[in-house]
PDB file of N, CA and C in Angstrom:
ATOM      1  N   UNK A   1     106.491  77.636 114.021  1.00  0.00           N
ATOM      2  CA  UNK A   1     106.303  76.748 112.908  1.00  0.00           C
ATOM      3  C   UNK A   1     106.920  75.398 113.205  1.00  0.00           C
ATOM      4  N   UNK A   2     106.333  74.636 112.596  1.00  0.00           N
ATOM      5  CA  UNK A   2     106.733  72.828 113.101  1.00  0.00           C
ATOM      6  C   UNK A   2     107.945  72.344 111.911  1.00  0.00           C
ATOM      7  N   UNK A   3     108.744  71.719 112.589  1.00  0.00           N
ATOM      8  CA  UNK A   3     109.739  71.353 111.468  1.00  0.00           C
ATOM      9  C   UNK A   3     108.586  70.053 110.668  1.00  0.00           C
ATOM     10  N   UNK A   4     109.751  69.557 109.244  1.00  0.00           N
ATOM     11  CA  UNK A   4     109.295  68.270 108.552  1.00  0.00           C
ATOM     12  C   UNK A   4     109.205  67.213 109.665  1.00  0.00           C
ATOM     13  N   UNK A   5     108.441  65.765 109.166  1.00  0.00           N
ATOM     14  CA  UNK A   5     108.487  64.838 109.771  1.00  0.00           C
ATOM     15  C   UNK A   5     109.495  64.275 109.282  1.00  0.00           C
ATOM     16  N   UNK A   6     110.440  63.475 109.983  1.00  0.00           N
ATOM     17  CA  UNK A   6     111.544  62.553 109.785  1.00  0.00           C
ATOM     18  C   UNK A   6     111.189  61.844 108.184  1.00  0.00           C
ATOM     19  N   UNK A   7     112.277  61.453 107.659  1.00  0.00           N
ATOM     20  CA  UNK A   7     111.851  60.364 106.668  1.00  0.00           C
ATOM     21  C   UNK A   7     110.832  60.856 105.380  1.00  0.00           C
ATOM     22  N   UNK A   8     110.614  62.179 105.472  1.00  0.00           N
ATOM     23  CA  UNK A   8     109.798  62.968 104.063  1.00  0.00           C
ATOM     24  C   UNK A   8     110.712  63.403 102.783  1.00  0.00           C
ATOM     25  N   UNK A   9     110.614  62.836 101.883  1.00  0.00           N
ATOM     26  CA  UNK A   9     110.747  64.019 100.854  1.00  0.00           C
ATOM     27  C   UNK A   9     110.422  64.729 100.660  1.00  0.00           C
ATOM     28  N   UNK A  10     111.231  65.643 100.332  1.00  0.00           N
ATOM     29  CA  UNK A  10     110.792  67.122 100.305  1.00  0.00           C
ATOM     30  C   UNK A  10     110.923  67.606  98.926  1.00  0.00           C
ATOM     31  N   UNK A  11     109.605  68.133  97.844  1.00  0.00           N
ATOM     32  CA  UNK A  11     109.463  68.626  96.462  1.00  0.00           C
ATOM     33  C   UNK A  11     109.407  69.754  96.336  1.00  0.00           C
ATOM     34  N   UNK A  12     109.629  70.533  95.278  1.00  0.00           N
ATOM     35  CA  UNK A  12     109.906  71.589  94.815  1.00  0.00           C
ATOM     36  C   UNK A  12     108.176  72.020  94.291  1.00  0.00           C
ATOM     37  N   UNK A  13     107.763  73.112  94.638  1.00  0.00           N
ATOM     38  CA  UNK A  13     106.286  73.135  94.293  1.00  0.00           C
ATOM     39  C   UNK A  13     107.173  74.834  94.082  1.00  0.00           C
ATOM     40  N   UNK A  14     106.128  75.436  92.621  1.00  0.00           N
ATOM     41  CA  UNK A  14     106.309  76.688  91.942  1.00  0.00           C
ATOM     42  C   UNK A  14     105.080  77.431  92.138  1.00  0.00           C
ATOM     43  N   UNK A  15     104.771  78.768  92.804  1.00  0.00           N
ATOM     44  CA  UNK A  15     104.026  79.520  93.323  1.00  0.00           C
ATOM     45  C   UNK A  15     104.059  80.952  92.330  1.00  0.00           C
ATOM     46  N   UNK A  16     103.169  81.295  91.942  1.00  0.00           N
ATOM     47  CA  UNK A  16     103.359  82.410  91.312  1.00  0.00           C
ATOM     48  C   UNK A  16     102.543  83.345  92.215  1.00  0.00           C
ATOM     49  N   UNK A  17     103.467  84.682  93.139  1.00  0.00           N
ATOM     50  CA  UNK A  17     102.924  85.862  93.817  1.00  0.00           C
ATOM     51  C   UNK A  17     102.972  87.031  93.495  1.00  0.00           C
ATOM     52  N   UNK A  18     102.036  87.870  93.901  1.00  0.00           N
ATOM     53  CA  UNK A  18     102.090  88.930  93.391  1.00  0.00           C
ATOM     54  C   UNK A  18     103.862  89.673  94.188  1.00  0.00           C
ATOM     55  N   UNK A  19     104.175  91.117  93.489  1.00  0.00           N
ATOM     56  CA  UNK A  19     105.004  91.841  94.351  1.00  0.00           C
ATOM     57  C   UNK A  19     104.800  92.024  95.412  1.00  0.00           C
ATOM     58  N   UNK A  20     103.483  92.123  95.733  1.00  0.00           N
ATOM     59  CA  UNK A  20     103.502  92.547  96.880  1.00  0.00           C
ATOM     60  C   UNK A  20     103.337  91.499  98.027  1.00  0.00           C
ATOM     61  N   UNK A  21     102.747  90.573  97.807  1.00  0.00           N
ATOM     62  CA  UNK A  21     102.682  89.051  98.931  1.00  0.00           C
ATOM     63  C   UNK A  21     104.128  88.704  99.174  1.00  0.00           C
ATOM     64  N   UNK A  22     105.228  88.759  97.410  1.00  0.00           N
ATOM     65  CA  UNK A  22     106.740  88.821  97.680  1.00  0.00           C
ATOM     66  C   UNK A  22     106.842  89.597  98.662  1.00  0.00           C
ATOM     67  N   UNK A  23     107.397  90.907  98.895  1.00  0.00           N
ATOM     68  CA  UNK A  23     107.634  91.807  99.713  1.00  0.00           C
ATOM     69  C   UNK A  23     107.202  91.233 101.232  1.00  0.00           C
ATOM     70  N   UNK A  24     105.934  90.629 101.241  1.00  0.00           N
ATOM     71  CA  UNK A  24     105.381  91.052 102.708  1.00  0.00           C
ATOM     72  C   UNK A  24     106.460  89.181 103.035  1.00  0.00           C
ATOM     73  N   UNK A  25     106.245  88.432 102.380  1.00  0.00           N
ATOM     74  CA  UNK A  25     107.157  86.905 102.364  1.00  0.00           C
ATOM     75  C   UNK A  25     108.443  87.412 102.979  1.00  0.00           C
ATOM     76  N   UNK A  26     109.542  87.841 102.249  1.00  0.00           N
ATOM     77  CA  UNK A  26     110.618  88.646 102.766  1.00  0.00           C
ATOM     78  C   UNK A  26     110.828  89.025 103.855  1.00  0.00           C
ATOM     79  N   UNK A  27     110.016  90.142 104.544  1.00  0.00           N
ATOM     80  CA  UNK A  27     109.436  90.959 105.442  1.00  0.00           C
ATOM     81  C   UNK A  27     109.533  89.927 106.468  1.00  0.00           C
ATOM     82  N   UNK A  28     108.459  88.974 106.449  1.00  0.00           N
ATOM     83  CA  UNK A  28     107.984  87.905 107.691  1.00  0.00           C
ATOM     84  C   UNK A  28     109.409  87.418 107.938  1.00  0.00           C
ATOM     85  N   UNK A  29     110.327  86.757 106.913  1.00  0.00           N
ATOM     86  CA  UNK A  29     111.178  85.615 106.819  1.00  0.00           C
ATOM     87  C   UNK A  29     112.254  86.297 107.575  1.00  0.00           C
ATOM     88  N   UNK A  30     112.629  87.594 107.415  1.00  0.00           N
ATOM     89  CA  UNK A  30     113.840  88.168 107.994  1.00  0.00           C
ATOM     90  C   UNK A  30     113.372  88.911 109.397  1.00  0.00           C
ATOM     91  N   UNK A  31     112.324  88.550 109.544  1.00  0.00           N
ATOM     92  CA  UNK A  31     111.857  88.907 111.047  1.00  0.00           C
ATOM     93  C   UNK A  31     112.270  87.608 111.501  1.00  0.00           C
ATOM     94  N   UNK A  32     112.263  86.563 111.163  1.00  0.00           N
ATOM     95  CA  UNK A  32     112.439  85.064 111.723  1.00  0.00           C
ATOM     96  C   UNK A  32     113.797  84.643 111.280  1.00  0.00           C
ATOM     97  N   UNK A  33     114.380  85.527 110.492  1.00  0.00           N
ATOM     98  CA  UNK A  33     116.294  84.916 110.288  1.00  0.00           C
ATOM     99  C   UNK A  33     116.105  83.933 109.551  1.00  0.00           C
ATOM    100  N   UNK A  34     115.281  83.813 108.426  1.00  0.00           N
ATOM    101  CA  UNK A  34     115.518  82.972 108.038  1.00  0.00           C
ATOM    102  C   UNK A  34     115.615  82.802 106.189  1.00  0.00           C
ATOM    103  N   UNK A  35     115.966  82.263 105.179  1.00  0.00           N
ATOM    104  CA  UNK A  35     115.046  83.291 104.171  1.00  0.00           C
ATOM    105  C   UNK A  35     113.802  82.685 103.800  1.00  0.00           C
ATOM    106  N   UNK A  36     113.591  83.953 102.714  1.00  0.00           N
ATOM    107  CA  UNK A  36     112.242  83.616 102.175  1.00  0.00           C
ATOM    108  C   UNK A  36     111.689  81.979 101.793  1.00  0.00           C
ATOM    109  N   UNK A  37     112.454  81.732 101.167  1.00  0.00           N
ATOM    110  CA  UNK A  37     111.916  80.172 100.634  1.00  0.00           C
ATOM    111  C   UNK A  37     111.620  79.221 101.695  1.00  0.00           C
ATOM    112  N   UNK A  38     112.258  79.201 102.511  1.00  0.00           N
ATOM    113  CA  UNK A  38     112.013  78.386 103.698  1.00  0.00           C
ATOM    114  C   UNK A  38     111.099  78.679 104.729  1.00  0.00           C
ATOM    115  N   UNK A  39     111.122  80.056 104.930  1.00  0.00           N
ATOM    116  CA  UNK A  39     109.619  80.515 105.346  1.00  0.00           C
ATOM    117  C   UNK A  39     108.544  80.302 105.260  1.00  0.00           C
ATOM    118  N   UNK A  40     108.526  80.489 103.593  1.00  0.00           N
ATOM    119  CA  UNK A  40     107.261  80.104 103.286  1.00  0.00           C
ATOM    120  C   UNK A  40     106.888  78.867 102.875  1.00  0.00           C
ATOM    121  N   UNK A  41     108.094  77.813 102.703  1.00  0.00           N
ATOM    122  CA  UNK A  41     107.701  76.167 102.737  1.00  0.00           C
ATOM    123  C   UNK A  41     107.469  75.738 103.766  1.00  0.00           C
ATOM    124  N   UNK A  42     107.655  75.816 104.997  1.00  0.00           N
ATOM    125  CA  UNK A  42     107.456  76.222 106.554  1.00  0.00           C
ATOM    126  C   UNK A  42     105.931  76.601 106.132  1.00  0.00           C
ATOM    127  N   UNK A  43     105.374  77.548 106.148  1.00  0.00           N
ATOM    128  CA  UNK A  43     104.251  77.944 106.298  1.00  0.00           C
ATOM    129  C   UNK A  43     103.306  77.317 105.924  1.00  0.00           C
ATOM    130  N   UNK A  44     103.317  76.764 104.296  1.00  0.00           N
ATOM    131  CA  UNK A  44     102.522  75.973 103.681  1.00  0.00           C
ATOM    132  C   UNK A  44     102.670  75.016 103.784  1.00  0.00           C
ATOM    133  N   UNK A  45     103.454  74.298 104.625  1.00  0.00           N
ATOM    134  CA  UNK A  45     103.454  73.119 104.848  1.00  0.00           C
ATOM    135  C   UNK A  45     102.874  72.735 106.425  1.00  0.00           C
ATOM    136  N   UNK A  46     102.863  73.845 107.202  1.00  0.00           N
ATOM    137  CA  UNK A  46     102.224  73.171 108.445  1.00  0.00           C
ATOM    138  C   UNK A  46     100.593  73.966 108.306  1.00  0.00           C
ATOM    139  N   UNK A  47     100.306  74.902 106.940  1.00  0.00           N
ATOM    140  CA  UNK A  47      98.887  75.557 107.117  1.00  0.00           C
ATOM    141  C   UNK A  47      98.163  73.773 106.184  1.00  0.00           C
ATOM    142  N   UNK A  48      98.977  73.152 105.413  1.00  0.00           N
ATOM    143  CA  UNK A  48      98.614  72.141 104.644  1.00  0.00           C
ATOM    144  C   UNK A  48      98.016  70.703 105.555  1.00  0.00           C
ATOM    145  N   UNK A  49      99.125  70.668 107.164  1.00  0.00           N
ATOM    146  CA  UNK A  49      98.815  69.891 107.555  1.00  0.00           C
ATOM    147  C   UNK A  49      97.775  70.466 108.701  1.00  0.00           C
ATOM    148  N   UNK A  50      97.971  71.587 109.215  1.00  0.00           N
ATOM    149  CA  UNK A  50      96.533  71.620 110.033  1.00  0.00           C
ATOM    150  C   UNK A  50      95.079  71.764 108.883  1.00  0.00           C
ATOM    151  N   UNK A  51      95.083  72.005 107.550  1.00  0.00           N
ATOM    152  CA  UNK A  51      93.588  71.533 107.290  1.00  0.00           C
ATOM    153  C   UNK A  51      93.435  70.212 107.048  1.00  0.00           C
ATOM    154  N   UNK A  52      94.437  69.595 107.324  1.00  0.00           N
ATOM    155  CA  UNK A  52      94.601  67.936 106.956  1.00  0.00           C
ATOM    156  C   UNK A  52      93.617  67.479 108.125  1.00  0.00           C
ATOM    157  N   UNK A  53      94.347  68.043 109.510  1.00  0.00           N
ATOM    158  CA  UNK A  53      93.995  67.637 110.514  1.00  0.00           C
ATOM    159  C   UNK A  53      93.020  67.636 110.868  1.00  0.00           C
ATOM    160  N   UNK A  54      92.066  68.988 110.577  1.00  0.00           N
ATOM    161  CA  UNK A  54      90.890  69.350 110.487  1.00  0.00           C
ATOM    162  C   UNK A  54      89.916  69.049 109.626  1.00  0.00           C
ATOM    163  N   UNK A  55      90.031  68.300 108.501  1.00  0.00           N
ATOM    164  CA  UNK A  55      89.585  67.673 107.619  1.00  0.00           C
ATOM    165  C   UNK A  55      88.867  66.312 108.502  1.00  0.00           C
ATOM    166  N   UNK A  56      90.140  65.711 108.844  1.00  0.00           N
ATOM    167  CA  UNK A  56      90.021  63.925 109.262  1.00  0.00           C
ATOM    168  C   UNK A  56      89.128  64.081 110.736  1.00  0.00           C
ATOM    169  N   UNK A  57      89.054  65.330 111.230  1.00  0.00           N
ATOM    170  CA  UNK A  57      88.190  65.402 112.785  1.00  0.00           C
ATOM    171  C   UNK A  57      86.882  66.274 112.307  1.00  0.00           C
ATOM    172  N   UNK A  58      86.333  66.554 111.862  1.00  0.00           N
ATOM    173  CA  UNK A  58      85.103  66.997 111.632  1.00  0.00           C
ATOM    174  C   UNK A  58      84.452  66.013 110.759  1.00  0.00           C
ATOM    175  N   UNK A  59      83.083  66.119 111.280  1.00  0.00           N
ATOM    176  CA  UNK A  59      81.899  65.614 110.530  1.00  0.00           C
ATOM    177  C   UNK A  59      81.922  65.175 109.345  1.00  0.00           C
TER     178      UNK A  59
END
């Protein structure tokens, strides 16, 4: 996973998951040492910028 870019603010965005996407979140995050919340702001934040990326290069 890619860290932030220098110089970003960083916002608080509220996700409502099921138990069980919780659980599997957890799961991933402590396979990676890290916790949950950051995992998954990590995640959605570099799945946010590769459709960015992929957005601005296609047709």
């Amino acid at each position: 996973m890619s860290t932030h870019a220098p110089n970003t603010r960083d916002r608080e965005l509220r996700v409502p998951v099921t138990d069980d996407v919780h659980e599997q979140l957890q799961a991933l995050a402590a396979d990676k040492d890290v916790p949950a919340e950051d995992y998954t702001a990590r995640m959605l934040t570099d799945d946010v910028i590769s459709l960015l990326h992929l957005r601005r290069h296609s047709g």
